[in-house]
C-alpha atoms as a PDB file:
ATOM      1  CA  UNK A   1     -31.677 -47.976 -38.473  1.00  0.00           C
ATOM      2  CA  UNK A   2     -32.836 -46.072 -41.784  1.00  0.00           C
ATOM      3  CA  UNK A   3     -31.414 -42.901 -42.667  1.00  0.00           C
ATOM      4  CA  UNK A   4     -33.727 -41.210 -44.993  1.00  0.00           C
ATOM      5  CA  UNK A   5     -32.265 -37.391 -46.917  1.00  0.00           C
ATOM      6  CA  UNK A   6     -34.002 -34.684 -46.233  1.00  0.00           C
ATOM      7  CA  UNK A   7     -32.671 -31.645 -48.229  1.00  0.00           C
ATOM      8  CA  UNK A   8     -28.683 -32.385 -47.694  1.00  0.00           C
ATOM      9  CA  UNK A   9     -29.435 -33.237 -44.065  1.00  0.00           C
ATOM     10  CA  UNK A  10     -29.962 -36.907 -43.011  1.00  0.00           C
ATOM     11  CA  UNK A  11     -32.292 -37.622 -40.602  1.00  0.00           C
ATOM     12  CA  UNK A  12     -32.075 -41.194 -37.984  1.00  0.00           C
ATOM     13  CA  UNK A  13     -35.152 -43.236 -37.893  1.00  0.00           C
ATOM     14  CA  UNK A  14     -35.367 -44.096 -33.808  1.00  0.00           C
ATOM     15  CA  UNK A  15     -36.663 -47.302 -34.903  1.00  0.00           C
ATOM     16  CA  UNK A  16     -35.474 -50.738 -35.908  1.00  0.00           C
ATOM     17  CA  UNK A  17     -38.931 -52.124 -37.032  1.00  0.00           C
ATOM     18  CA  UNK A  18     -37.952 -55.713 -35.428  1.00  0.00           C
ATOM     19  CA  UNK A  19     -34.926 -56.090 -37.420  1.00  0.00           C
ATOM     20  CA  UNK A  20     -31.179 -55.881 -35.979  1.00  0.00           C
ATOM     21  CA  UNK A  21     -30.189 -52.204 -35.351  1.00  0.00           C
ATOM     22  CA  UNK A  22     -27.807 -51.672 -37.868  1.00  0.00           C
ATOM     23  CA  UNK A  23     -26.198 -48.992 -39.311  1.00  0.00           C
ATOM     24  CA  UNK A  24     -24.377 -48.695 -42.668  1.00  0.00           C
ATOM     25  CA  UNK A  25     -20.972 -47.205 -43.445  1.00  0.00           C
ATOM     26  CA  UNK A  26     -22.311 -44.307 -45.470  1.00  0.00           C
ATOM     27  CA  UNK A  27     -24.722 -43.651 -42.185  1.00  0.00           C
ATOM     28  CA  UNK A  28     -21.618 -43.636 -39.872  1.00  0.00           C
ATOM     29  CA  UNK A  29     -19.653 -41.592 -41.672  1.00  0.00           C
ATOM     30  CA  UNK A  30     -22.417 -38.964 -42.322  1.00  0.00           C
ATOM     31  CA  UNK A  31     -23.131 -38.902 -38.179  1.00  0.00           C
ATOM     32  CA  UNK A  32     -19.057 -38.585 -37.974  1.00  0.00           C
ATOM     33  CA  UNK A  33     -19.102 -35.497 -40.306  1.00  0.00           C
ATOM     34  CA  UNK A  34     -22.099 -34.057 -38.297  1.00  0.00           C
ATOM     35  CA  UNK A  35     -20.510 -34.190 -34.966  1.00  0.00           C
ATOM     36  CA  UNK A  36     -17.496 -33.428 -36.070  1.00  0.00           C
ATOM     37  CA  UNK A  37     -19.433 -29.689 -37.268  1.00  0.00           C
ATOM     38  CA  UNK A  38     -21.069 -29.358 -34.014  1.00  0.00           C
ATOM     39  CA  UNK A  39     -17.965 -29.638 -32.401  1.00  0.00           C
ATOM     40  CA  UNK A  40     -16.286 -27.263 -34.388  1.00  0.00           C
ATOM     41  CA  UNK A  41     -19.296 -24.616 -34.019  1.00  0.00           C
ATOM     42  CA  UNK A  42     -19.270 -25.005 -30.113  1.00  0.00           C
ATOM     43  CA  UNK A  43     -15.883 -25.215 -29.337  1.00  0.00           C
ATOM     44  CA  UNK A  44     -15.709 -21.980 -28.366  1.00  0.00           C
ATOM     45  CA  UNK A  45     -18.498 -21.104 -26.754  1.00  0.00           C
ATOM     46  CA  UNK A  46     -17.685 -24.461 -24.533  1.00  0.00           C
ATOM     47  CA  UNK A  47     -14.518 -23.470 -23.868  1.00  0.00           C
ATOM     48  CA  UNK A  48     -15.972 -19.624 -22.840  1.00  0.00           C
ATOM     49  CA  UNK A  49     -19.088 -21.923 -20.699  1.00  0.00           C
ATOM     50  CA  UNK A  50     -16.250 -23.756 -19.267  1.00  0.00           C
ATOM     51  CA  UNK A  51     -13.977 -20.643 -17.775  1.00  0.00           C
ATOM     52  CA  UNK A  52     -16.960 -18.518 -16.197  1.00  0.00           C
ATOM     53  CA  UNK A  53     -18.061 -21.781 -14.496  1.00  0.00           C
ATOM     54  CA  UNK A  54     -14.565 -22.261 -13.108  1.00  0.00           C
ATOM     55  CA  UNK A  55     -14.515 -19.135 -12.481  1.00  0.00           C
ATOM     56  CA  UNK A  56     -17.948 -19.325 -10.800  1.00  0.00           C
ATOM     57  CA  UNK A  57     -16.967 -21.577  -8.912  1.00  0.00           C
ATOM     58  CA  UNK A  58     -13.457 -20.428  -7.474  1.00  0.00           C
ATOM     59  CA  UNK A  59     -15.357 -17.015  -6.732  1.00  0.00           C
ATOM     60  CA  UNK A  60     -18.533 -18.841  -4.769  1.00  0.00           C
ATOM     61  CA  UNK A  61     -15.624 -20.772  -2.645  1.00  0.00           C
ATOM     62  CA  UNK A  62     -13.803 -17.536  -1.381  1.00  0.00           C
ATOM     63  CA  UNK A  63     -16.637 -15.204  -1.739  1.00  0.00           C
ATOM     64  CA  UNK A  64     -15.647 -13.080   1.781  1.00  0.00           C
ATOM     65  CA  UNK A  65     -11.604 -13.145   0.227  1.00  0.00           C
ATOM     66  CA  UNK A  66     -12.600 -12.333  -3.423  1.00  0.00           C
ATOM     67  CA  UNK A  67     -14.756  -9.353  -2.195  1.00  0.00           C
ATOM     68  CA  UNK A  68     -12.263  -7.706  -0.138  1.00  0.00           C
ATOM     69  CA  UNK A  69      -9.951  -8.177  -2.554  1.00  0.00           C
ATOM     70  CA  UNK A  70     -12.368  -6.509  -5.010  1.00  0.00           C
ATOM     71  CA  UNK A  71     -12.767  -3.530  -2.220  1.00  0.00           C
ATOM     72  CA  UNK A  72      -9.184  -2.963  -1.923  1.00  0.00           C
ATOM     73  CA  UNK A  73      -8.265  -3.135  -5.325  1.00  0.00           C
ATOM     74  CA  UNK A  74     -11.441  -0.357  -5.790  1.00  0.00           C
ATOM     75  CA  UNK A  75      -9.839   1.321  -2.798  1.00  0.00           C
ATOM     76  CA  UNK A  76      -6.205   1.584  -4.213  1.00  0.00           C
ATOM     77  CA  UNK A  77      -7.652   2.977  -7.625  1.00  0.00           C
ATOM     78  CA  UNK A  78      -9.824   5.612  -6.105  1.00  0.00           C
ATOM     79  CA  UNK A  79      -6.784   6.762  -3.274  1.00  0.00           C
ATOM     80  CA  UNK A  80      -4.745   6.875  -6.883  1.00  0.00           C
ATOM     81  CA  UNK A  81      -7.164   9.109  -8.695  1.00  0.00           C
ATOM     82  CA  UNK A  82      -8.256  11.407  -6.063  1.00  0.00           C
END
């Protein structure tokens, strides 16, 4: 595998052109630092993605409980206000 620089970016060759696919150190530690950014950028948003789908999912499960709870709670406000 051939890591050619492209700006301060490297960029992975998919290719091993019949020889061994191997990597060198300086490659391996330049994939480590990119993944390690990625994970840093998305950690977040993952962790946001990962809530509404639980979310999602407890909701979909008890759909007939979580609207009537929903009513009632809407209920209780507007017998409060009015």
């Amino acid at each position: 595998m051939k890591a050619a620089a492209h700006g301060n970016a490297p960029s992975w060759e998919t290719s091993c052109y019949g020889e061994g696919p191997e990597t060198t150190p300086m490659q391996l530690s330049a994939l480590g630092e990119h993944m390690a950014h990625c994970s840093r950028q998305h950690r977040r948003m993952a962790a946001l993605q990962c809530g509404a789908e639980s979310l999602h999912a407890f909701v979909l499960g008890r759909l007939v409980t979580t609207a009537a709870v929903v009513l009632a709670v809407l209920g209780g406000a507007w017998l409060i206000w009015h």
